[in-house]
N, C-alpha and C. Protein backbone atom coordinates (compact mmCIF):
# COMPACT_ATOMS: atom_id res chain seq x y z
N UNK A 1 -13.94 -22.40 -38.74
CA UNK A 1 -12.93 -21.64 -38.01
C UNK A 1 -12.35 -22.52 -36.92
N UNK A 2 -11.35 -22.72 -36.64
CA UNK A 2 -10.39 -23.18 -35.96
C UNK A 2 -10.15 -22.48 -34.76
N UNK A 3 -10.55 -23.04 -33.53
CA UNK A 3 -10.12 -22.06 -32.10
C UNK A 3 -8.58 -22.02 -31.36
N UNK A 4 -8.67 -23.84 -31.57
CA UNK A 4 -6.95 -23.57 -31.05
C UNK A 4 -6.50 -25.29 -31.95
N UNK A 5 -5.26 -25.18 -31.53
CA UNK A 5 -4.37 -26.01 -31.98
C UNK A 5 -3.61 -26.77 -30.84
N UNK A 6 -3.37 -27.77 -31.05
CA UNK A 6 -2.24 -28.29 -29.77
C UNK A 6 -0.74 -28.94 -30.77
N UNK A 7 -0.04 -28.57 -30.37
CA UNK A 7 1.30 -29.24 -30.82
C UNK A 7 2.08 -29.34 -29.49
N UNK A 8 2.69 -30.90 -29.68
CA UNK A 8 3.28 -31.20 -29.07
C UNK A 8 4.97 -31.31 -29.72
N UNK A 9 5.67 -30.40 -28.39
CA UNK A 9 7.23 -31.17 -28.91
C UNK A 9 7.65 -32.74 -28.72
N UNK A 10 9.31 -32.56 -29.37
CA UNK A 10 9.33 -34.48 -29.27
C UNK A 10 10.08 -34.17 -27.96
N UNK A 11 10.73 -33.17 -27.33
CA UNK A 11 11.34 -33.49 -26.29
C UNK A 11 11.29 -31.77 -25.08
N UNK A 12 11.48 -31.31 -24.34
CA UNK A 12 11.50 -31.05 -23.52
C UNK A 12 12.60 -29.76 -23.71
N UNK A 13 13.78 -30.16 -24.58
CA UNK A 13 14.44 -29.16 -25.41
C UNK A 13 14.25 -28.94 -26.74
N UNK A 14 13.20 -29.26 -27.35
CA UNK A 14 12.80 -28.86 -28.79
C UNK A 14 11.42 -27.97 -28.60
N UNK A 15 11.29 -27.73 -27.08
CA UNK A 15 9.96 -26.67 -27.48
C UNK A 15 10.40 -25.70 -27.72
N UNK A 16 11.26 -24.41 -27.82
CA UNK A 16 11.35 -23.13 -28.45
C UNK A 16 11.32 -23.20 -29.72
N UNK A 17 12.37 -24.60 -30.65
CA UNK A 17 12.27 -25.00 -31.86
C UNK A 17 10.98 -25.17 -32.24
N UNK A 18 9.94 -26.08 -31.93
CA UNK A 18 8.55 -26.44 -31.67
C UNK A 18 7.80 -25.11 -32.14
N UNK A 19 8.19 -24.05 -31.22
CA UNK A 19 7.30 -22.78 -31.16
C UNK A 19 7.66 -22.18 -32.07
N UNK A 20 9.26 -21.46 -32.55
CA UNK A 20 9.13 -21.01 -33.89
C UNK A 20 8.95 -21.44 -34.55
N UNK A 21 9.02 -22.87 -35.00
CA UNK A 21 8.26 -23.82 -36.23
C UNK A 21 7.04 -22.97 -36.06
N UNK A 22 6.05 -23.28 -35.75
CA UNK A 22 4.81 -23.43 -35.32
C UNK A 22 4.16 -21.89 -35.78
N UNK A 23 5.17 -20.86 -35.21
CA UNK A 23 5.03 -19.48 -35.55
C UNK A 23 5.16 -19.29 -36.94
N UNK A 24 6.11 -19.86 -37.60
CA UNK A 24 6.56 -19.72 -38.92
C UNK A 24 5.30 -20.08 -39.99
N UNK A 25 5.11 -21.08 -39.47
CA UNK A 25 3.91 -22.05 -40.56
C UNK A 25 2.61 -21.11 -40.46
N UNK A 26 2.40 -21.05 -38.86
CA UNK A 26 1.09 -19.96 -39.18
C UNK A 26 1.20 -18.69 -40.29
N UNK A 27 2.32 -18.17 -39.54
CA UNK A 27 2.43 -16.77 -40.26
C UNK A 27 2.53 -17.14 -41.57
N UNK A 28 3.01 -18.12 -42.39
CA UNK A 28 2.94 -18.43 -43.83
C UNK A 28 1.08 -18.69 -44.61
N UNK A 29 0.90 -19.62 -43.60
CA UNK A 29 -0.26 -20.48 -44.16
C UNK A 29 -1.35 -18.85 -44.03
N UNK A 30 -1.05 -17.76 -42.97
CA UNK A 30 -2.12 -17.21 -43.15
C UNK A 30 -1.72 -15.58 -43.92
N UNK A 31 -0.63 -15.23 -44.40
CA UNK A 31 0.02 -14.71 -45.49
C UNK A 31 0.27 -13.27 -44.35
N UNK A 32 0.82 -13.62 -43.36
CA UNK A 32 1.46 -12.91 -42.27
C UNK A 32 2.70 -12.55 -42.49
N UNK A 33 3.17 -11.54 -42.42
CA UNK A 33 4.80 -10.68 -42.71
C UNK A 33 5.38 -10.49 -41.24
N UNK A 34 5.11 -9.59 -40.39
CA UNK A 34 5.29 -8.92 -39.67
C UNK A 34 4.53 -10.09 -37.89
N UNK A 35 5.30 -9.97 -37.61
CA UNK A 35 4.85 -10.88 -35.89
C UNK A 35 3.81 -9.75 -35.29
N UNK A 36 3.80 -8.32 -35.38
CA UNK A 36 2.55 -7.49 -35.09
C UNK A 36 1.41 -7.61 -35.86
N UNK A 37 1.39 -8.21 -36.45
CA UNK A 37 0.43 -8.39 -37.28
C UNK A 37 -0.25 -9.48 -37.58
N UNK A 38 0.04 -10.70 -36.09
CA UNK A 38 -0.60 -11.92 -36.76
C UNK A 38 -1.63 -11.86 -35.96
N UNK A 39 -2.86 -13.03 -37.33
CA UNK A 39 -3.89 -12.78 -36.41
C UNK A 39 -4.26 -13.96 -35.34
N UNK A 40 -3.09 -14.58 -34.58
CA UNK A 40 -3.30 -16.32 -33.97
C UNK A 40 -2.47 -15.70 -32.34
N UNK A 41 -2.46 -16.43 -31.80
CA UNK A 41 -1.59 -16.67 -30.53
C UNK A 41 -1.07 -17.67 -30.42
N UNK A 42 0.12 -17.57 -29.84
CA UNK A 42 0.69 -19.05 -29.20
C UNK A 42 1.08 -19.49 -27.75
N UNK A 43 0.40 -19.94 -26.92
CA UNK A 43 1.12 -20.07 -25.76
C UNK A 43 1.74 -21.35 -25.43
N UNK A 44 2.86 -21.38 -24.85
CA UNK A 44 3.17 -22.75 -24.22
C UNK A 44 2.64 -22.79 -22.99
N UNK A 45 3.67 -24.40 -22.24
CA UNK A 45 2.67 -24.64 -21.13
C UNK A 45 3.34 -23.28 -19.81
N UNK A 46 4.74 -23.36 -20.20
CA UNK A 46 5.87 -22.00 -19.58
C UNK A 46 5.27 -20.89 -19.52
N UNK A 47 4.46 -20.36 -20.39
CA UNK A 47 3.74 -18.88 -20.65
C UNK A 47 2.90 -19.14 -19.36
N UNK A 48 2.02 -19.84 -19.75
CA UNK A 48 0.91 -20.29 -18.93
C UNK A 48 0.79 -20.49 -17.38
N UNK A 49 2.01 -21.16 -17.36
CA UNK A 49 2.75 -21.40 -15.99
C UNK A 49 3.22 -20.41 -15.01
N UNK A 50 3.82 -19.26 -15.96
CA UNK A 50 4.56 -18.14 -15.41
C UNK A 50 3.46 -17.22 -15.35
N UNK A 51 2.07 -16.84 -16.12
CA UNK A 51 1.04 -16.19 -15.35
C UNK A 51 0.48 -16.48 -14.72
N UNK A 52 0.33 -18.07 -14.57
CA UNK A 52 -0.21 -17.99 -13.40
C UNK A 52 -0.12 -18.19 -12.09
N UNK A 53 1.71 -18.31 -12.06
CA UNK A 53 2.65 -17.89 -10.90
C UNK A 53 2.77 -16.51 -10.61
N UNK A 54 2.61 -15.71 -11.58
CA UNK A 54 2.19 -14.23 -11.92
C UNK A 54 0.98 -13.66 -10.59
N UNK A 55 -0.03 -14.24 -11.40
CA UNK A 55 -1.32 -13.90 -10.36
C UNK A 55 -1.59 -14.60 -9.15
N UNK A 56 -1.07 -15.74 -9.16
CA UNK A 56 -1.19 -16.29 -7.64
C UNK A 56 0.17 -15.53 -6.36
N UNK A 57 1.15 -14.63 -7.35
CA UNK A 57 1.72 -14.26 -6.27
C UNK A 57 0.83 -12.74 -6.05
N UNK A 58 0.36 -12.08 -6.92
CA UNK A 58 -0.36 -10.83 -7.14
C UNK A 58 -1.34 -11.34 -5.79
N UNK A 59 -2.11 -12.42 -5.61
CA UNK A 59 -3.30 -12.61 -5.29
C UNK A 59 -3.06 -12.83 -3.54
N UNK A 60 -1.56 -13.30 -3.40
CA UNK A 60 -0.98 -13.72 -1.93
C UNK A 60 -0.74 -12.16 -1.61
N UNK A 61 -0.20 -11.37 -2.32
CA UNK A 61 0.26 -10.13 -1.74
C UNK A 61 -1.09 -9.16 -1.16
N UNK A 62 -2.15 -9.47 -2.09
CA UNK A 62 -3.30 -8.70 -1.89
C UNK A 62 -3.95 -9.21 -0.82
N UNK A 63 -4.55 -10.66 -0.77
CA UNK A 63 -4.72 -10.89 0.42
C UNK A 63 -4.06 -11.06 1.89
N UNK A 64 -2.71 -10.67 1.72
CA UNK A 64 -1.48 -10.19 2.69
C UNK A 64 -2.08 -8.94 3.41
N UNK A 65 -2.37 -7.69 2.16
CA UNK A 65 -2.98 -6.70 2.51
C UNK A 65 -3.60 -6.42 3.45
N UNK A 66 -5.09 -7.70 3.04
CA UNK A 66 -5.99 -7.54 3.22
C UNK A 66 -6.35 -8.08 4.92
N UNK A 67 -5.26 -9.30 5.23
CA UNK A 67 -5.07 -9.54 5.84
C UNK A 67 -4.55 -8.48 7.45
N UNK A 68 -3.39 -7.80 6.85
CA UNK A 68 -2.91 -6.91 7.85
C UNK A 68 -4.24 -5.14 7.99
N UNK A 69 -4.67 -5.11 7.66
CA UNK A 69 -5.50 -4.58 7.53
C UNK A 69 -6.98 -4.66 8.30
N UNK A 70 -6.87 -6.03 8.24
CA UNK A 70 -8.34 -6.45 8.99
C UNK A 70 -7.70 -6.72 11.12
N UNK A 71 -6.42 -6.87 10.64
CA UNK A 71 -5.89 -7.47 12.35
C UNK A 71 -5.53 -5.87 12.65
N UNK A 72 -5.20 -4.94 12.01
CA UNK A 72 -5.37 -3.19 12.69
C UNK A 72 -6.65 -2.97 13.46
N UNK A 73 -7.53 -3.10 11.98
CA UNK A 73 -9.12 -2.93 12.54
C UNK A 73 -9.38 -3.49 13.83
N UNK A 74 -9.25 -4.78 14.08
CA UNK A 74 -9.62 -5.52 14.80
C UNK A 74 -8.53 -5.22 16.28
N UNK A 75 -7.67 -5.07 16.22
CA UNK A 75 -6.71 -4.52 17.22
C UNK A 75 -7.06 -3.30 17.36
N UNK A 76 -7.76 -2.24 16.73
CA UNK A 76 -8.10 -1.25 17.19
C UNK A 76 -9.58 -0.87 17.89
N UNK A 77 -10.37 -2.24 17.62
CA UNK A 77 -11.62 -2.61 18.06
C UNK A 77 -11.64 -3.01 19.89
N UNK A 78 -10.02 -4.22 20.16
CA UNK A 78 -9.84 -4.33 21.53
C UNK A 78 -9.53 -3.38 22.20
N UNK A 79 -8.61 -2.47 21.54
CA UNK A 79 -7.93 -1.62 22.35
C UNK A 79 -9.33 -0.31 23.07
N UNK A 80 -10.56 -0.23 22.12
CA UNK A 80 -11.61 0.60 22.12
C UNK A 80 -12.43 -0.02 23.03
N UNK A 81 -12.65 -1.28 22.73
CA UNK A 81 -13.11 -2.11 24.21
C UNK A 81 -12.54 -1.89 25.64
N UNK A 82 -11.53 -2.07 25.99
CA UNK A 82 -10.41 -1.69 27.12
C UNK A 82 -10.39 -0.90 27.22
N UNK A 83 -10.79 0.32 26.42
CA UNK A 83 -10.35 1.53 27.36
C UNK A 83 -11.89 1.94 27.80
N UNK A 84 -13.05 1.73 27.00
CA UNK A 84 -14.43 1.66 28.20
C UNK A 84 -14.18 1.03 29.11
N UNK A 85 -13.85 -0.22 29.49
CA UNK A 85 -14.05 -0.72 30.70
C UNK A 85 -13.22 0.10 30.87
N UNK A 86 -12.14 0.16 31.29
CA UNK A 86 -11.01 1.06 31.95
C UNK A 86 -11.93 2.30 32.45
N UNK A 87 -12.49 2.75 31.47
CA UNK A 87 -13.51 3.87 31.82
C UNK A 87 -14.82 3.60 32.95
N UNK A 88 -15.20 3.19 32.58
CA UNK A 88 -16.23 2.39 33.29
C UNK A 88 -15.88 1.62 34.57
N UNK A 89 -14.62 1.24 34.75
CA UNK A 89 -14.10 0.41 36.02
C UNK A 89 -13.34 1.42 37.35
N UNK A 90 -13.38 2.72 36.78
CA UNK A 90 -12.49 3.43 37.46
C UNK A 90 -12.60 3.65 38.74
N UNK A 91 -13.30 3.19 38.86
CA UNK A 91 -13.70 3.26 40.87
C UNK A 91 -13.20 1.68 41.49
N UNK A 92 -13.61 0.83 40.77
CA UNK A 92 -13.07 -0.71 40.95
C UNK A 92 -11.68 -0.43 40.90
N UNK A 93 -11.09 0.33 39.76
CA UNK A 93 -9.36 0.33 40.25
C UNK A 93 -8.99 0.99 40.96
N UNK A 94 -9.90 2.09 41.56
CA UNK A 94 -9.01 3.38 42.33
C UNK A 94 -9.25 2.04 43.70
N UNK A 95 -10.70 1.84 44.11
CA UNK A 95 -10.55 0.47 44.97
C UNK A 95 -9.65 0.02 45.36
N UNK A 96 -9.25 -1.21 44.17
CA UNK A 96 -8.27 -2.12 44.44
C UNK A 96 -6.64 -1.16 44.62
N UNK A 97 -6.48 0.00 44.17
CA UNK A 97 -4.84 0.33 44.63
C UNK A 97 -5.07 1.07 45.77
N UNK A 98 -6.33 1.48 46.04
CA UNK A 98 -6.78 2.29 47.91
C UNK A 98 -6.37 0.97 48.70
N UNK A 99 -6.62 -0.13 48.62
CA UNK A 99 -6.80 -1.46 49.24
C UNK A 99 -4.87 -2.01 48.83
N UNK A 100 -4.09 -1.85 48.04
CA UNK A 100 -2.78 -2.17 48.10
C UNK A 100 -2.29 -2.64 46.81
N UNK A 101 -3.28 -3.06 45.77
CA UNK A 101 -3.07 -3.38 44.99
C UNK A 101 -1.81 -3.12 44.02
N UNK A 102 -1.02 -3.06 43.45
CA UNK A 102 0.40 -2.55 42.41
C UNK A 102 -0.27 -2.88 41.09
N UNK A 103 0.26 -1.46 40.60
CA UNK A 103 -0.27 -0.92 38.92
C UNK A 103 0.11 -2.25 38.19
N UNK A 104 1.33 -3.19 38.61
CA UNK A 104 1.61 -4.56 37.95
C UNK A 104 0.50 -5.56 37.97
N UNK A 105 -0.28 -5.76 38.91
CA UNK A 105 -1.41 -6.54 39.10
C UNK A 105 -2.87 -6.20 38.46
N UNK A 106 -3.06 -4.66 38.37
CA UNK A 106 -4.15 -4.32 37.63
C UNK A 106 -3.67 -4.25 35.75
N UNK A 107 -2.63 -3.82 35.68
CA UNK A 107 -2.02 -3.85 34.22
C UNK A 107 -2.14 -5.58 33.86
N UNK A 108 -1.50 -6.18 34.67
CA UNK A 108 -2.01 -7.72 34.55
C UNK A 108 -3.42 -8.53 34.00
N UNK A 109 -4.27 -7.67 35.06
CA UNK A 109 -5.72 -8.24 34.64
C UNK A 109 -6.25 -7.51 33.44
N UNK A 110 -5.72 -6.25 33.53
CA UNK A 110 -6.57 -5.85 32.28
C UNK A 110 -5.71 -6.51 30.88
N UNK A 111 -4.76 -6.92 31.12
CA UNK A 111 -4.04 -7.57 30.13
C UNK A 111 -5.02 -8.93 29.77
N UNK A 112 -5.06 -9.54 30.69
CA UNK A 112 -5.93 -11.41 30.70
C UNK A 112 -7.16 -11.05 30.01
N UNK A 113 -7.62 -10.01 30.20
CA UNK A 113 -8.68 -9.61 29.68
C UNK A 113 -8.77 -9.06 28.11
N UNK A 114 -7.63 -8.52 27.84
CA UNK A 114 -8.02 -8.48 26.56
C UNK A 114 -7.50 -9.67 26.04
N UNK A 115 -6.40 -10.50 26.30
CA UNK A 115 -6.17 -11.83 25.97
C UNK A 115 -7.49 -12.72 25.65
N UNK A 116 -8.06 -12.44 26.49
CA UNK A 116 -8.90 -13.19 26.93
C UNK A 116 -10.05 -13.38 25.77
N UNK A 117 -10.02 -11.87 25.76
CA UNK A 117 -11.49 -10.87 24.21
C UNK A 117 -10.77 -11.33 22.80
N UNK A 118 -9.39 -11.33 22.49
CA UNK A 118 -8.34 -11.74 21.48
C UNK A 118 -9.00 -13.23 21.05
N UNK A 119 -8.81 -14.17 22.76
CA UNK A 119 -9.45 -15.61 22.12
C UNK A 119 -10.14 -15.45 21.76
N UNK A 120 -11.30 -15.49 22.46
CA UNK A 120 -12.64 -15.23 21.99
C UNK A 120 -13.36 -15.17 20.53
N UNK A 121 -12.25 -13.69 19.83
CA UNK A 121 -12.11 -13.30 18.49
C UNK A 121 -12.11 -14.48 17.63
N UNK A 122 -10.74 -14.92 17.93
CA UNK A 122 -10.10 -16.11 17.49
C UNK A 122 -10.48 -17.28 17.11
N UNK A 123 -11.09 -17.78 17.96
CA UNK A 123 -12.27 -19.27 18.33
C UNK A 123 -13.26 -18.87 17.11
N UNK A 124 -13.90 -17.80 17.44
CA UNK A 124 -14.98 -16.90 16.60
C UNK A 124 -14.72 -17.03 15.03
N UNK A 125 -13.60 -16.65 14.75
CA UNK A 125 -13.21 -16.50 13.28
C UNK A 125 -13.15 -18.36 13.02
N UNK A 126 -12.19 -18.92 13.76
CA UNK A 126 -12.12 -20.16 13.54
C UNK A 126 -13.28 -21.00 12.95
N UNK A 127 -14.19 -20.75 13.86
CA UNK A 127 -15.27 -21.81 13.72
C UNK A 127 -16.66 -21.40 12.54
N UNK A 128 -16.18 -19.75 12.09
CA UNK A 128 -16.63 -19.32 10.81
C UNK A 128 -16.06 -19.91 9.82
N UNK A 129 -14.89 -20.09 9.87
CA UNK A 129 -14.33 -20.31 8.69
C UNK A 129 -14.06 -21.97 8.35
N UNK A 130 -14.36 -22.81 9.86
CA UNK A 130 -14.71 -24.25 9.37
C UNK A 130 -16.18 -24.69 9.10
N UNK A 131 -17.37 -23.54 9.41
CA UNK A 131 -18.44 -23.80 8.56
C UNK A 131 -18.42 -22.91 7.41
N UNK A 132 -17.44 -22.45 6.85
CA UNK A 132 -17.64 -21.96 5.83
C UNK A 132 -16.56 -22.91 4.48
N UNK A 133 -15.61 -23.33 5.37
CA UNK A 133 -14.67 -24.63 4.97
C UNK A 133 -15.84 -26.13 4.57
N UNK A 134 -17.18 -26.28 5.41
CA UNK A 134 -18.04 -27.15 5.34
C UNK A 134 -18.98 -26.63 4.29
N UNK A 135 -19.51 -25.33 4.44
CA UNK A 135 -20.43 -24.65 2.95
C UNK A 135 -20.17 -24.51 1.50
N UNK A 136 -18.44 -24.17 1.66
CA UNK A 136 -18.45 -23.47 0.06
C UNK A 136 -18.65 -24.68 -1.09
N UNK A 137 -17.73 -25.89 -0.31
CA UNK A 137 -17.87 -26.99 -1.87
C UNK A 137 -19.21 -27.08 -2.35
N UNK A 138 -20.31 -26.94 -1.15
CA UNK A 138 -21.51 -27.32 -1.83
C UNK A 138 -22.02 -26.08 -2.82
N UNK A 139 -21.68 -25.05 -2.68
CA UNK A 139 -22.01 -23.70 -3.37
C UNK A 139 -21.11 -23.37 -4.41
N UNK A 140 -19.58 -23.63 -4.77
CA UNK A 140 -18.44 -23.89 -6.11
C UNK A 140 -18.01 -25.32 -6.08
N UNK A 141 -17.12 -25.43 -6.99
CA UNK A 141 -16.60 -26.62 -6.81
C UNK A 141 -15.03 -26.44 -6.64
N UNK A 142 -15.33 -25.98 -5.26
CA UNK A 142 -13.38 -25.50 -5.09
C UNK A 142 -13.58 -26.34 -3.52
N UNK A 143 -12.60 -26.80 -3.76
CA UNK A 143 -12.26 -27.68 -2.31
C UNK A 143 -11.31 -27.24 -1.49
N UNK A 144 -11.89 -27.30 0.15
CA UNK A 144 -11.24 -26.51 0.55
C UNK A 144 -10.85 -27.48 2.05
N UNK A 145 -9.15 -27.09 2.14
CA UNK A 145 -8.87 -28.25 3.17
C UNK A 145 -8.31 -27.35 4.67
N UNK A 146 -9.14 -27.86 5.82
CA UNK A 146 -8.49 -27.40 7.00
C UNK A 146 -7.68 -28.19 7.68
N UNK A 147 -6.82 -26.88 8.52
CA UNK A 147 -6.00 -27.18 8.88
C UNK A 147 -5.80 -26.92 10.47
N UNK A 148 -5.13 -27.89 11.15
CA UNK A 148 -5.60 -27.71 12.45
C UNK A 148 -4.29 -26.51 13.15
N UNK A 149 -2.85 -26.85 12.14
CA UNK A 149 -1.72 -25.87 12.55
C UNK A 149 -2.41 -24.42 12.23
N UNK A 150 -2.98 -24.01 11.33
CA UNK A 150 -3.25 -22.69 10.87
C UNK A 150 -4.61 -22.43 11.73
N UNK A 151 -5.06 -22.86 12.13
CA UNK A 151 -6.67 -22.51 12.95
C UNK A 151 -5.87 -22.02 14.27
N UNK A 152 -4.85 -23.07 14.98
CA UNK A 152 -4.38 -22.86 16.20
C UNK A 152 -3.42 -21.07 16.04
N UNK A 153 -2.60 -21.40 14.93
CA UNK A 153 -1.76 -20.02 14.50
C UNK A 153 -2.73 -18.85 14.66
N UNK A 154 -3.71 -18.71 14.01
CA UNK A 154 -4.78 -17.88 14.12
C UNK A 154 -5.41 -17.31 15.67
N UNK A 155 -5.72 -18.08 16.27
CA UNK A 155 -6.09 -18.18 17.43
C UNK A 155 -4.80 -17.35 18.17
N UNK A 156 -3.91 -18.04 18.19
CA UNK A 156 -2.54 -17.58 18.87
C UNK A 156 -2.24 -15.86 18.48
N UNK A 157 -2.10 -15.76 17.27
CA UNK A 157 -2.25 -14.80 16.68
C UNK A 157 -3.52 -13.71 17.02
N UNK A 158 -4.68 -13.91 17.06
CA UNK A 158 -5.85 -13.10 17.80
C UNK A 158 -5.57 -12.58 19.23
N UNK A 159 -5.21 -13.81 19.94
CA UNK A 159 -4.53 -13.38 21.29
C UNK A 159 -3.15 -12.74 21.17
N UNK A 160 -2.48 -12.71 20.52
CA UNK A 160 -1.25 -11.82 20.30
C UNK A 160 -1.82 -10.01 20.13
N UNK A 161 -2.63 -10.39 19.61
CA UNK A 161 -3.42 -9.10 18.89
C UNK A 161 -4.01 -8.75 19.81
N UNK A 162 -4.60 -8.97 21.02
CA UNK A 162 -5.62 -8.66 21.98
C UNK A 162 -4.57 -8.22 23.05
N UNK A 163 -3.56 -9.09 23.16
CA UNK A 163 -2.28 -8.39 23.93
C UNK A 163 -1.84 -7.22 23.71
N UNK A 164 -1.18 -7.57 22.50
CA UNK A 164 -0.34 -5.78 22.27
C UNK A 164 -1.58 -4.59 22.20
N UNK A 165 -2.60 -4.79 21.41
CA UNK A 165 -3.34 -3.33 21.94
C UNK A 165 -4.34 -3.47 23.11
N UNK A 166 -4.03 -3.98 23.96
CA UNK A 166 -4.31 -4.10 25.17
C UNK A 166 -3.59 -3.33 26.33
N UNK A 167 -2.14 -2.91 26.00
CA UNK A 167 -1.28 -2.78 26.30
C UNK A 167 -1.26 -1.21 26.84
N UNK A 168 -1.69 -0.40 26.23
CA UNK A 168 -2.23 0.93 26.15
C UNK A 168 -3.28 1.27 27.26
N UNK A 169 -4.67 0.24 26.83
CA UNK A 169 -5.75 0.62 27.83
C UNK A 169 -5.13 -0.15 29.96
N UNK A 170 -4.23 -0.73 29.56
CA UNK A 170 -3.75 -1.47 30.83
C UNK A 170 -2.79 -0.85 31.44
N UNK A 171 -2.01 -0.14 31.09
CA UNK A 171 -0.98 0.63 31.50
C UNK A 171 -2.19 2.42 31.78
N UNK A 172 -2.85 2.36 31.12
CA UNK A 172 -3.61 3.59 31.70
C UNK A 172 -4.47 3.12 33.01
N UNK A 173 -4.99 1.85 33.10
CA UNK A 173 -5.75 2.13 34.01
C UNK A 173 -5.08 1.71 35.56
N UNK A 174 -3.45 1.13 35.35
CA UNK A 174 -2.30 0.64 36.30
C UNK A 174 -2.05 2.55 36.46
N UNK A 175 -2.19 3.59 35.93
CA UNK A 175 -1.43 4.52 36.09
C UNK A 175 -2.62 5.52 37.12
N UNK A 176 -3.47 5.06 37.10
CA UNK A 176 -4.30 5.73 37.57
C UNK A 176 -4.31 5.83 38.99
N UNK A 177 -4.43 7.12 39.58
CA UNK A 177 -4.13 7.66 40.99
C UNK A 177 -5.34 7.07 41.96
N UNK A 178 -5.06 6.72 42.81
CA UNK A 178 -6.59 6.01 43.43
C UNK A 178 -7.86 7.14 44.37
N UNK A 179 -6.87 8.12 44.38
CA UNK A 179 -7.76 9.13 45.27
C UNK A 179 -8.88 10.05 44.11
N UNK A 180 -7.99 9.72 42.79
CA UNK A 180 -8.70 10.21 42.05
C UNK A 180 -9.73 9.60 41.28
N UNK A 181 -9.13 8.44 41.40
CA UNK A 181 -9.82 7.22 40.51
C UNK A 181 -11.44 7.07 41.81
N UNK A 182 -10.78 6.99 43.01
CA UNK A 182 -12.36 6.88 43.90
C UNK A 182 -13.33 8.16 43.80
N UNK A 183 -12.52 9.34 43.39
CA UNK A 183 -13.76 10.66 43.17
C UNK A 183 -14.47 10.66 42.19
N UNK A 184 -14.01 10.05 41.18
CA UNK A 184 -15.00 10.43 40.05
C UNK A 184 -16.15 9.62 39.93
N UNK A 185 -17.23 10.07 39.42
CA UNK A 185 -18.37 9.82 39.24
C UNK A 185 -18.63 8.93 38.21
């Protein structure tokens, strides 16, 4: 039994010619009528090419997904951080605006601060993913190349992320009344 075949065209515009040749002869040699009914395949290198431009765009979109998905989570993780402290600090801010402070200066810090938790993230993921950039060849044989623009993007990006839902717990705890913020327990 015969698994596959290779034919080559003579030129670059004789492969469709190439392929119905090729189709023809099978379907003869194996007493085939009908193209539903044969029992062979044929692919070129074009077929081949185009699925698997096919699935590598399938595979960018999914991990796109997967991607925006994990920076929600994770933006919804800072923003849950910030608002305990916020909780937890509320006498430190009623403090600092009893003392003169402007809701701009505490919205500020609690901003640096989640910036701050964003890096952190960031660095964190980074330096997972260049010992994991150092582990996998030895565990597949897929090679894997870092990059110092996309580590920094990332990073930048974590702190982008630590900003905007930061944004919420910082503006609540800038809004907070200080007579009230010093009563509570």
């Amino acid at each position: 039994s015969v698994s596959s075949i290779y034919v080559k065209a003579t030129s670059e515009g004789t492969v469709s010619a190439a392929y119905q040749e090729t189709d023809a002869l099978l379907r003869n040699l194996h007493g085939i009528t009908s193209a539903d009914d044969a029992d062979f395949s044929i692919a070129t290198q074009e077929s081949i090419l185009t699925a698997a431009t096919s699935v590598d765009k399938t595979m960018t979109v999914m991990l796109g997904g997967i991607a925006v998905i994990s920076l929600l989570v994770g933006g919804i993780g800072v923003m849950n951080i910030m608002l305990v402290s916020v909780t937890e600090r509320i006498r430190e801010i009623g403090l600092r605006k009893a003392l003169g402070a402007r809701p701009r200066s505490i919205r500020r810090q609690f901003l640096v601060e989640a910036c701050v938790l964003g890096f952190a993230g960031g660095v964190l993921g980074v330096l997972l993913g260049v010992v994991g950039a150092f582990v996998l060849p030895h565990l597949t044989d897929t090679r894997v190349i870092l990059s110092l623009t996309a580590s920094l993007a990332a990073i930048v990006m974590a702190m982008g992320i630590g900003v905007i839902f930061g944004v919420y717990p910082a503006s609540r705890a800038a809004r907070l009344a200080p007579i009230d913020a010093l009563r509570s327990e």
